[in-house]
Every structure is written in structure tokens, then in C-alpha cells.
Protein backbone atom coordinates (compact mmCIF):
# COMPACT_ATOMS: atom_id res chain seq x y z
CA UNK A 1 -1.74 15.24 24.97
CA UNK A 2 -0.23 12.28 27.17
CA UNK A 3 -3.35 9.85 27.51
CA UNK A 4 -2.78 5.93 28.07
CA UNK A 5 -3.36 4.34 24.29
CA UNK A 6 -3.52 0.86 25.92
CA UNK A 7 -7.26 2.09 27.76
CA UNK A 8 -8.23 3.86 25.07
CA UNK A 9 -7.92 0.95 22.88
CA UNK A 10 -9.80 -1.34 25.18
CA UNK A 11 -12.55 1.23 25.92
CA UNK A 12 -13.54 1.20 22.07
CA UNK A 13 -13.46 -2.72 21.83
CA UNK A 14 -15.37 -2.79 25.50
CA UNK A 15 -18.35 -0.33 23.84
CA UNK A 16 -18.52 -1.54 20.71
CA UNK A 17 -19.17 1.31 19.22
CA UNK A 18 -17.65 1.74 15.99
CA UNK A 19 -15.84 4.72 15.70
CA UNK A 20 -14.34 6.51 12.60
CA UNK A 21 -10.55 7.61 11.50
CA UNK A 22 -9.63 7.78 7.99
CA UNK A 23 -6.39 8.53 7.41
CA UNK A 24 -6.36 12.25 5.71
CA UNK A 25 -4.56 15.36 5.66
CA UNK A 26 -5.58 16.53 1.70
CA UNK A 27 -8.44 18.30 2.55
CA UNK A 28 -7.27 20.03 5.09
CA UNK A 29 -5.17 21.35 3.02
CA UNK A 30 -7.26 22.56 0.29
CA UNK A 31 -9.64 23.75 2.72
CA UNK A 32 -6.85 26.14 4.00
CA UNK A 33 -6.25 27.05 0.34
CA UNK A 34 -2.35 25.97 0.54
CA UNK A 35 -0.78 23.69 -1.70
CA UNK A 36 0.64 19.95 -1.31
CA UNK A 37 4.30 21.23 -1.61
CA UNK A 38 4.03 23.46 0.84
CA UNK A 39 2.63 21.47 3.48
CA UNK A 40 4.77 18.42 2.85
CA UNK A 41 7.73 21.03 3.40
CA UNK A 42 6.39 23.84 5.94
CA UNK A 43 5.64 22.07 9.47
CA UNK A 44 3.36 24.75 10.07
CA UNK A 45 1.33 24.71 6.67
CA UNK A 46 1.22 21.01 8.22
CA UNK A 47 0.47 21.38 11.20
CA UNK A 48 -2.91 24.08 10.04
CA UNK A 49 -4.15 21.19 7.86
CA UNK A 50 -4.36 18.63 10.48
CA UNK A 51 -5.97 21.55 12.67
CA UNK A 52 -9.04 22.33 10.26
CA UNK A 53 -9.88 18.78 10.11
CA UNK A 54 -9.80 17.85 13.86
CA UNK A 55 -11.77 21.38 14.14
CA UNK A 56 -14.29 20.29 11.34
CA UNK A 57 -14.74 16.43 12.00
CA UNK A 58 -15.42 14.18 14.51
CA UNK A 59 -12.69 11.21 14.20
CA UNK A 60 -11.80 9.34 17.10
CA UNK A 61 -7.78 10.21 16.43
CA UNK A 62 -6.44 12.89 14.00
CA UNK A 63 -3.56 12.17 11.53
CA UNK A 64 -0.56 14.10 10.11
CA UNK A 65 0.39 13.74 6.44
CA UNK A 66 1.37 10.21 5.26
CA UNK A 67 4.06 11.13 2.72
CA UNK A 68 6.45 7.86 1.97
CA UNK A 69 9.09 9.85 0.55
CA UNK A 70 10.34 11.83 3.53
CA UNK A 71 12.94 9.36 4.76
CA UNK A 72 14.50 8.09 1.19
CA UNK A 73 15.23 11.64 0.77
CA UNK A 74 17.26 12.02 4.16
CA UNK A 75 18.87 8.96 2.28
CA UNK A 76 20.03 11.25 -0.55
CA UNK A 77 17.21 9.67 -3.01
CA UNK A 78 15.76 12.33 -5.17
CA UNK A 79 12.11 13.41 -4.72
CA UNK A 80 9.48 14.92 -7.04
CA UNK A 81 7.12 17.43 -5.87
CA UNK A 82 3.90 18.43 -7.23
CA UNK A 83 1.33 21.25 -6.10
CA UNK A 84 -1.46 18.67 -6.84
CA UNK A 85 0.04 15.31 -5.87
CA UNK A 86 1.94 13.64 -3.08
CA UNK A 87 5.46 13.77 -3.84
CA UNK A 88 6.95 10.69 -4.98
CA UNK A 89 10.81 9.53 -5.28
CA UNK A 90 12.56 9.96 -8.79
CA UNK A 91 14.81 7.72 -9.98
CA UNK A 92 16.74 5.44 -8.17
CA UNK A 93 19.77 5.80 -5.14
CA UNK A 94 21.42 2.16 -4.80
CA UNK A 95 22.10 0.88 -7.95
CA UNK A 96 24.69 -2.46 -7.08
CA UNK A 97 25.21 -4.64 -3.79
CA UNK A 98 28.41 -2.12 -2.72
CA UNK A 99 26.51 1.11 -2.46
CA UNK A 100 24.16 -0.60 -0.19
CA UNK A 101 27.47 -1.73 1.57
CA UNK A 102 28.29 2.08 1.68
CA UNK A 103 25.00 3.65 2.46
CA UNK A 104 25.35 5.57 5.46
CA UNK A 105 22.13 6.04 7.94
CA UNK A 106 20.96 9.92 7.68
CA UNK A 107 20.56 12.30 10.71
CA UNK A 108 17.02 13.72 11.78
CA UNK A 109 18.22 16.74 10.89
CA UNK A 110 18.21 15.93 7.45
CA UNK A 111 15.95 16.52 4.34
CA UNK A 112 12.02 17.77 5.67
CA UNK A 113 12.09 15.48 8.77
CA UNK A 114 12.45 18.25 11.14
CA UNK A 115 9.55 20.29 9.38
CA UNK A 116 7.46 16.77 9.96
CA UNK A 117 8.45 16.65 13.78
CA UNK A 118 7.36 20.75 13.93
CA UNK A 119 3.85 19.95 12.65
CA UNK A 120 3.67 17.19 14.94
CA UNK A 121 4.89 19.14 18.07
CA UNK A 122 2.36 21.66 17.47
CA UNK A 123 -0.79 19.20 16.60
CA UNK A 124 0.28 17.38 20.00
CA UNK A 125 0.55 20.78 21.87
CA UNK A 126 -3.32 21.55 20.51
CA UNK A 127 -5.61 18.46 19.98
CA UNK A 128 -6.13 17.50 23.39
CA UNK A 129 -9.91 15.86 23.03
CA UNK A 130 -8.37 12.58 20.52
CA UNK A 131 -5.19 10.72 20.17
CA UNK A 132 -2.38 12.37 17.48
CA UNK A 133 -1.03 9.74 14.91
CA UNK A 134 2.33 10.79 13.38
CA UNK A 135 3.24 8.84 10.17
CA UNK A 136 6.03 7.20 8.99
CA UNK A 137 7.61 4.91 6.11
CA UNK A 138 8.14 0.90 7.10
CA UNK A 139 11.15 -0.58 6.49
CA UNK A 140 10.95 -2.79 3.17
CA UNK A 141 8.77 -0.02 1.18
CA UNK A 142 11.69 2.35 2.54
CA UNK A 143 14.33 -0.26 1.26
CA UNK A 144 12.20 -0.89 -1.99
CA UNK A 145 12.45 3.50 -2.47
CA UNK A 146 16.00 3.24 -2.15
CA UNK A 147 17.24 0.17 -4.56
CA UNK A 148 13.83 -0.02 -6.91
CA UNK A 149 11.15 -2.28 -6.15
CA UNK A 150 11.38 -4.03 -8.91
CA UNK A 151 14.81 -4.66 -8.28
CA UNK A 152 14.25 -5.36 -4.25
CA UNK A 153 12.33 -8.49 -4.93
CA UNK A 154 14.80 -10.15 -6.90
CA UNK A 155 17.26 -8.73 -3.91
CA UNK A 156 15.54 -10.64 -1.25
CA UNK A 157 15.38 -13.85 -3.34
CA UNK A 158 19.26 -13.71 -5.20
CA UNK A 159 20.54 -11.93 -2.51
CA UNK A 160 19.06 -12.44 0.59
CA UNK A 161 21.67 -10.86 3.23
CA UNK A 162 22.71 -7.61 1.53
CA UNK A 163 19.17 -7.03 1.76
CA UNK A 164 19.18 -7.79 5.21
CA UNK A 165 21.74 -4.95 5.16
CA UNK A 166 19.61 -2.47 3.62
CA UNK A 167 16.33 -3.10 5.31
CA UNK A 168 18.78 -3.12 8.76
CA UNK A 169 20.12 0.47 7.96
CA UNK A 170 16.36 1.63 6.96
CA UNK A 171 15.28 0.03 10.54
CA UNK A 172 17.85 2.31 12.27
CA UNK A 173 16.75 5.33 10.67
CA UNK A 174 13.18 4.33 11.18
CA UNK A 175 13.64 3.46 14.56
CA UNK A 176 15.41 7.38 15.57
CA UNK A 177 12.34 8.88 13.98
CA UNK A 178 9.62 7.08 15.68
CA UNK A 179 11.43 7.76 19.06
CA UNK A 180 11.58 11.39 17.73
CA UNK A 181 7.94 11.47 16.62
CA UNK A 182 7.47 9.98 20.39
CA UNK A 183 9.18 12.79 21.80
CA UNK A 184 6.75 15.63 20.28
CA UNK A 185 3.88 14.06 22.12
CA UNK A 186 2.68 12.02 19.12
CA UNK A 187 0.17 9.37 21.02
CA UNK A 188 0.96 7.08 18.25
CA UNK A 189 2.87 6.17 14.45
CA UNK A 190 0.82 5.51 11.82
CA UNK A 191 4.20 3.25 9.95
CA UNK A 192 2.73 2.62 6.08
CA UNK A 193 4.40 -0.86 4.72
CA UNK A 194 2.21 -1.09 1.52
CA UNK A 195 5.42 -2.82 -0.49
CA UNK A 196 5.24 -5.66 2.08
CA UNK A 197 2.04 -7.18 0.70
CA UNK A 198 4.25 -7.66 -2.54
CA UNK A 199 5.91 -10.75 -0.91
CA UNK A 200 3.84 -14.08 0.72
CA UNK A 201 3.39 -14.20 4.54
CA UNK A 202 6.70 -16.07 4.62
CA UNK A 203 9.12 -13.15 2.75
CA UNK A 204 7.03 -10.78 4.72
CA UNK A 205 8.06 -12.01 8.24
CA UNK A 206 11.51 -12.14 7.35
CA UNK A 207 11.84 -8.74 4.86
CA UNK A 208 9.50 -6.87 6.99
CA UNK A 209 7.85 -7.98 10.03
CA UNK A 210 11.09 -8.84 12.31
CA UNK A 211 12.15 -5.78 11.44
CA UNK A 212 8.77 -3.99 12.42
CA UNK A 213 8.93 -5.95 15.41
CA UNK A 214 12.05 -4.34 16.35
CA UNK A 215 10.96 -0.95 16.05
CA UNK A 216 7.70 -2.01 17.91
CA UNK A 217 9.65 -3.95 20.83
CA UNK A 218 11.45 0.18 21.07
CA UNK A 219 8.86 2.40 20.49
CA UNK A 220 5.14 1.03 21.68
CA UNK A 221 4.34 1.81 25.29
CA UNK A 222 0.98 2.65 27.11
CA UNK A 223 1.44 5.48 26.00
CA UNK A 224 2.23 5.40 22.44
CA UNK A 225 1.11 2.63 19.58
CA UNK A 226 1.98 1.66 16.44
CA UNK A 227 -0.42 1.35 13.78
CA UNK A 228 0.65 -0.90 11.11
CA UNK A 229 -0.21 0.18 7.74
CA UNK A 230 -0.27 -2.26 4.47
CA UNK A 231 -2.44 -1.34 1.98
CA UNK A 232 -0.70 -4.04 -0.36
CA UNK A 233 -2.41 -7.25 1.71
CA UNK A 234 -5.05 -8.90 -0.21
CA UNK A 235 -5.03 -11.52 2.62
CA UNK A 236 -2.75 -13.14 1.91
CA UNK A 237 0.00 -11.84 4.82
CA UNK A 238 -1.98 -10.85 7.45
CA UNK A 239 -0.89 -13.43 9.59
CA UNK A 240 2.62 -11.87 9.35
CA UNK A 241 1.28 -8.79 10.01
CA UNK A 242 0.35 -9.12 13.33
CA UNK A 243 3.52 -11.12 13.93
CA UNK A 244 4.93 -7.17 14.38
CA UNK A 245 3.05 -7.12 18.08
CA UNK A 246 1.53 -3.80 16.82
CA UNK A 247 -1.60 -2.18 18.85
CA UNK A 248 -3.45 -1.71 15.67
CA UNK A 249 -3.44 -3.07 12.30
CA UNK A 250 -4.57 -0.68 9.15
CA UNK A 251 -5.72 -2.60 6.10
CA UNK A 252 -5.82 -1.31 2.54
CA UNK A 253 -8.73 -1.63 0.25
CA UNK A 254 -7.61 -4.96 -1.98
CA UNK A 255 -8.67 -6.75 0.82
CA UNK A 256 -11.74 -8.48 2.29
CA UNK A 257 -12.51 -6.69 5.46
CA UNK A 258 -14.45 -9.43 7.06
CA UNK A 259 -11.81 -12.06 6.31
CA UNK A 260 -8.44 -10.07 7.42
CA UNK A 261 -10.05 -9.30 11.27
CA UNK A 262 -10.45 -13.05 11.51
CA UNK A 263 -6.42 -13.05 12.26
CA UNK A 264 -6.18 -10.11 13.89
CA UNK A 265 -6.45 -10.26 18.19
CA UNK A 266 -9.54 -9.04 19.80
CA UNK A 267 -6.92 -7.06 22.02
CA UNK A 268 -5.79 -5.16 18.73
CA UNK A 269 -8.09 -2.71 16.92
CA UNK A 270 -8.02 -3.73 13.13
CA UNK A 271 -9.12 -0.22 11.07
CA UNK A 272 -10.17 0.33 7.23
CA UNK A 273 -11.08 -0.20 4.49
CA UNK A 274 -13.30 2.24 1.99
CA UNK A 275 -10.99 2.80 -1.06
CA UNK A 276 -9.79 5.87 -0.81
CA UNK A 277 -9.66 6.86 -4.55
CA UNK A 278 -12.70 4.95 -6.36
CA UNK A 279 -15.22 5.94 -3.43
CA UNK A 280 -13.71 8.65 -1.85
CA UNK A 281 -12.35 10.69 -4.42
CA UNK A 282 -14.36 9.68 -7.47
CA UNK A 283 -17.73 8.48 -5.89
CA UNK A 284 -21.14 10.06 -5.44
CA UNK A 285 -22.08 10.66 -1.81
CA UNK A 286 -24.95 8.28 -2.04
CA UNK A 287 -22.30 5.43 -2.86
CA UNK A 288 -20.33 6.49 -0.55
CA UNK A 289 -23.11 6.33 2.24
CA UNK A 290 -23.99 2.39 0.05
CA UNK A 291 -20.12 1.56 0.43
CA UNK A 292 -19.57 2.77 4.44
CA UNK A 293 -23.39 0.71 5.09
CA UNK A 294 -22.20 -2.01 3.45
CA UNK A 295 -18.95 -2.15 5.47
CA UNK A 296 -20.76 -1.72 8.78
CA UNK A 297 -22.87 -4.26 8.40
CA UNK A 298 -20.31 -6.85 7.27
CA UNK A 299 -18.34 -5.83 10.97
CA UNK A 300 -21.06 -6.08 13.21
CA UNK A 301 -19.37 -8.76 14.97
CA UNK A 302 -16.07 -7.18 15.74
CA UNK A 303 -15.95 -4.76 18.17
CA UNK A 304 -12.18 -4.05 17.84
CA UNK A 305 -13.64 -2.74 14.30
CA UNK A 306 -12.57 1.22 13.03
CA UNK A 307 -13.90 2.27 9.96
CA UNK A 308 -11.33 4.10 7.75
CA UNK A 309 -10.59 4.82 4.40
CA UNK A 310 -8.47 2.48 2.62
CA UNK A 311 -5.14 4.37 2.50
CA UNK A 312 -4.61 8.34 2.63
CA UNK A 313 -7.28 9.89 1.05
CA UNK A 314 -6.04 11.81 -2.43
CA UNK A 315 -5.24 15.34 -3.32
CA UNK A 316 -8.86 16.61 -4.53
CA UNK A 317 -10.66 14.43 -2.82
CA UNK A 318 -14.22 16.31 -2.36
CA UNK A 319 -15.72 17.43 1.17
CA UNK A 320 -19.01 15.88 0.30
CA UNK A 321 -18.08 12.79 0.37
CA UNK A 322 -15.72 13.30 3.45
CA UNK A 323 -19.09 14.28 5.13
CA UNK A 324 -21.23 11.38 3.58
CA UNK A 325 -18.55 8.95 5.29
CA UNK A 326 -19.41 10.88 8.88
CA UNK A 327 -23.04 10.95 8.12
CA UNK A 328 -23.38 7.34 7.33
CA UNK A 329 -22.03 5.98 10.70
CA UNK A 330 -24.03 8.38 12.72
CA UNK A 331 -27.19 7.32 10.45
CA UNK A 332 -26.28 3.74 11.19
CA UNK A 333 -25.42 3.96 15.08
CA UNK A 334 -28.65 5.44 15.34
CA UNK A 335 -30.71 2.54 13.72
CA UNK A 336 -28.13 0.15 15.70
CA UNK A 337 -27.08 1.23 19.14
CA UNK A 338 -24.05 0.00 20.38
CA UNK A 339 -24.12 -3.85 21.90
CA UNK A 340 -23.22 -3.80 25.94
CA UNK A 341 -20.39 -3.31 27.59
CA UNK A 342 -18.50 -6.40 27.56
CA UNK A 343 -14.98 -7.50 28.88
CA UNK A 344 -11.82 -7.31 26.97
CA UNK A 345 -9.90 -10.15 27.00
CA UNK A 346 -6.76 -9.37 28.51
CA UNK A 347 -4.34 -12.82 28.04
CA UNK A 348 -2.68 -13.10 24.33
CA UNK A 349 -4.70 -14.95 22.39
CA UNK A 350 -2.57 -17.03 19.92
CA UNK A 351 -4.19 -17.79 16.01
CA UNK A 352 -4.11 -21.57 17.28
CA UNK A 353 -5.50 -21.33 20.92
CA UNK A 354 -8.37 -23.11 20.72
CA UNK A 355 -11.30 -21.66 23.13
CA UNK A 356 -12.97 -24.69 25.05
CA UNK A 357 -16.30 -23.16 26.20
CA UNK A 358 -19.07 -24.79 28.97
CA UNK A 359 -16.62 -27.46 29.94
CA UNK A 360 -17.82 -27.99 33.65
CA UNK A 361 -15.23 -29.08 36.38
């Protein structure tokens, strides 16, 4: 459904009124009794899984699958698939400084990409009450998929522009799929670059956020926003992070929630972080409903705040706790109504404008 991101953003930040969207597809898929290979390689398996949660909870956007192995195998890398587990890559494709010299940038009609764009054409074509968020890989955790990640950070420091090369061929290929995802009606990219917090701010502006920035500078519109995705940020590269000029910044659960929003504009919604494994998978529902509390209370003073899990919730990830998460913030919105309206600022607001406030003329 076409609806303008840009005033959908600002009417969450204007009400502060915390709304919920963790990232998950999993359950949906269990729910619908099909398997993780088959909806990581059927568009329409896919496409039903996203369908059963919008039908069964209330977020505020609905998600398709995060799966960070899609584009490295367009590349040619090899990928291992599990009924029970997200895939992940096997192996390694570039091995030496001339195949990345060599590596050619895929088609769209390569590997399970189209089956990705199906389920997203038909998700956009049927949730029309909340935004759609396609997903996608970012560039350096693409790049580190392709060459080894262990091997990618000595790249960047030994060899600093045939990594450049790499990370500008995964940008290309990037770059044609988000305009693709665009094209299905998507209302926005959820782009996961969890092997960015490996680096300091400094390596993470130049391996990762210019390049973001480029797809960004293509790609985000009124009506259509990139979420930025890094689950690897303790803190310590947030900064470079919103560098990208993103609409929304997703933050992982090895941070301090309270501490990362302090960098991130009150124009931009800034969404996480309940771990997704250790409370959402393994928890009880009454820590769940302790850890989502907790989290609320700490935010109180951020209404560009969305509570989310921490990353993509897990294969197996149980339905009670799924529903504790909902329960909680309807518990707590009741005992704390939403503050008044209030205006959203609407100038940039750089990290070292200072605000001078009462100065009379």
C-alpha cells in the first residue's frame, strides 16, 4: 500500500505513543506448519508467514524474512539450508585480491531473489492497514560473506582499496535490489549491517556507511525508508550510523538502549532492543513482560522510541512469549497514557548544534 513513510514517521514521534515491531517471520512460519527451507525459497510459503502474523498481531509495520544469505548466493557463494535454522553461507567465494578483481555483479534474476521480490509483491498487494518492510543484506556484512570475515578485517586494514572494490560491487547489487524491493510496493528496507559494528566508528564510515549512504541517497523517498539494521553496535559506532541519512535506525541487543538514542535525531525513529534469543526464545513470559517493562521505562523520554526485538527473532521461538511482548506494552500504555501531542522538529539537527533555550531578543 503506497502511504507517505515521512508522516507516518512523524505522527508516531508527535503522539508519543510507543508502538511495537519486532522484526519476525519464524513464527509465522511454524504457525503455518511449513518449514524454514521452504519459505526462504517459495515466495509464497513467504509471503503466508508474513500474512498470519500481520493477521494475528498488532505491530505498527509487518516484516518479510531477514535471511543474510540471499545475495552472496546470487554471488555464486555456497549456502547451507536447514529445516530448523536460517540458512547460512558455507565456505568461502573470494579467496585472493584477483578474484575480487574478477567478481562480476549478479542479476536479480539470480539465486532466490526473485522468490524474495514474489513474497514481497504479494504482502504489499494485501497488508494495507501498516507499512511492509522488505529486508536486505548491507554492504560490508555482504562483502565479509563473500571473502570471510575474518579475512575482511585484515582486508580493510592491509588492503584498503581492493576492498573498496568489493564493498563497491556489493553496493551495486544492493542498490538494484532495494530499487526492486521498491518496485513491489515495499513501504520500506529493513538493510541488516550487523558485521559493521566489528570495526570503530571511523572503519565504519568508510567500509560501510558511505556506502549505505549511497544506496540511501537512491532509494529513500516519502514514500519508502530505510531502516538501518546493526545488531553488532555496542555503542560504540552509532555516530556512524546515522551518518547513512537513514529514516530509522534498528539497534541490536549488545547495546544500551538509553545511551545509543542519545545520537540518534529526534526526526529519525530509533527501534529495539529485547534480545531476541535469551528473552525471546529461551525466556519465561513473566521475564519477558520484566525485560519489555524495564525497557519502557528506561525510554520514556524519547518519543521517536519503537520497541523491537533485538534482531530477527529465532526458529522456535515460542508464541507465548511473542504475546507476553504485546501484552506488556498494552499493560504499560494503560498505566501511562501517551504524553501530548507535541511538534516535530522539522530542521536537521546536527550531534553538535547546541540548543540555546529562553534567550530573549
Amino acid at each position: 500500500m503506497k502511504m507517505n513513510m515521512d508522516n507516518w514517521i512523524k505522527k508516531i514521534i508527535q503522539k508519543h505513543d510507543v508502538v511495537a515491531i519486532p522484526v519476525m517471520t519464524h513464527p509465522g512460519i511454524e504457525l503455518n506448519g511449513r518449514t524454514v527451507t521452504e519459505a526462504v525459497s517459495d515466495g509464497t510459503v513467504h509471503f503466508e508467514a508474513v500474512m498470519t502474523l500481520a493477521e494475528r498481531y498488532p505491530a505498527a509495520a509487518a516484516c518479510t524474512i531477514m535471511d543474510l544469505t540471499a545475495e552472496a548466493e546470487c554471488f555464486g557463494a555456497e549456502i547451507e539450508f536447514s529445516d530448523i535454522a536460517v540458512p547460512a553461507v558455507r565456505g568461502r567465494l573470494l579467496n585472493n585480491l584477483e578474484e575480487i578483481e574478477r567478481l562480476k555483479v549478479p542479476s536479480l534474476n539470480s539465486g532466490r531473489i526473485p522468490q524474495f521480490l514474489k513474497a514481497n509483491l504479494l504482502a504489499a498487494e494485501q497488508i494495507d492497514d501498516r507499512p511492509l518492510f522488505a529486508g536486505c543484506i548491507g554492504p560490508f556484512s555482504l562483502a565479509g560473506r563473500l571473502y570471510d570475515m575474518s579475512d575482511i578485517m585484515v582486508l580493510i586494514c592491509e588492503e584498503p582499496d581492493a576492498a573498496h572494490e568489493l564493498l563497491a560491487k556489493c553496493t551495486e547489487f544492493i542498490l538494484k535490489y532495494c530499487m526492486a524491493l521498491k518496485e513491489t510496493g515495499a513501504n520500506g528496507v529493513l538493510m541488516a549491517e550487523p558485521a559493521a559494528g566489528l570495526m570503530s566508528n571511523e572503519q565504519c564510515i568508510d567500509f560501510s556507511s558511505l556506502y549505505v549512504k549511497y544506496i540511501v541517497s537512491k532509494v529513500q523517498t516519502p514514500e519508502f525508508s530505510v531502516i538501518l539494521h546493526n545488531c553488532g553496535n555496542t555503542g560504540h559506532c552509532t555516530k556512524a550510523m546515522v551518518e547513512t541519512g537513514a529514516a530509522m535506525y534498528h539497534f541490536g541487543n549488545k547495546c544500551a538502549m538509553c545511551e545509543v538514542m542519545e545520537d540518534v535525531p529526534p526526526t529519525a525513529l530509533g527501534m529495539g532492543n529485547i534480545d531476541p534469543v535469551s528473552i525471546f526464545k529461551d525466556a519465561l513470559p513473566s521475564q519477558m513482560k520484566q525485560a519489555v517493562k524495564h525497557l519502557l521505562e528506561q525510554m520514556r523520554r524519547f518519543p521517536n522510541f519503537v520497541l523491537s526485538s533485538g534482531c530477527d527473532t529465532p526458529p522456535q521461538t515460542p508464541l507465548h512469549n511473542i504475546d507476553a511482548f504485546f501484552e506488556t506494552l498494552d499493560e504499560w500504555k494503560k498505566e501511562d497514557p501517551p504524553q501530548p501531542s507535541r511538534p516535530t522538529p522539522t530542521l536537521p539537527i546536527g550531534r553538535e548544534q547546541i540548543v540555546l533555550r529562553g534567550i530573549k531578543k
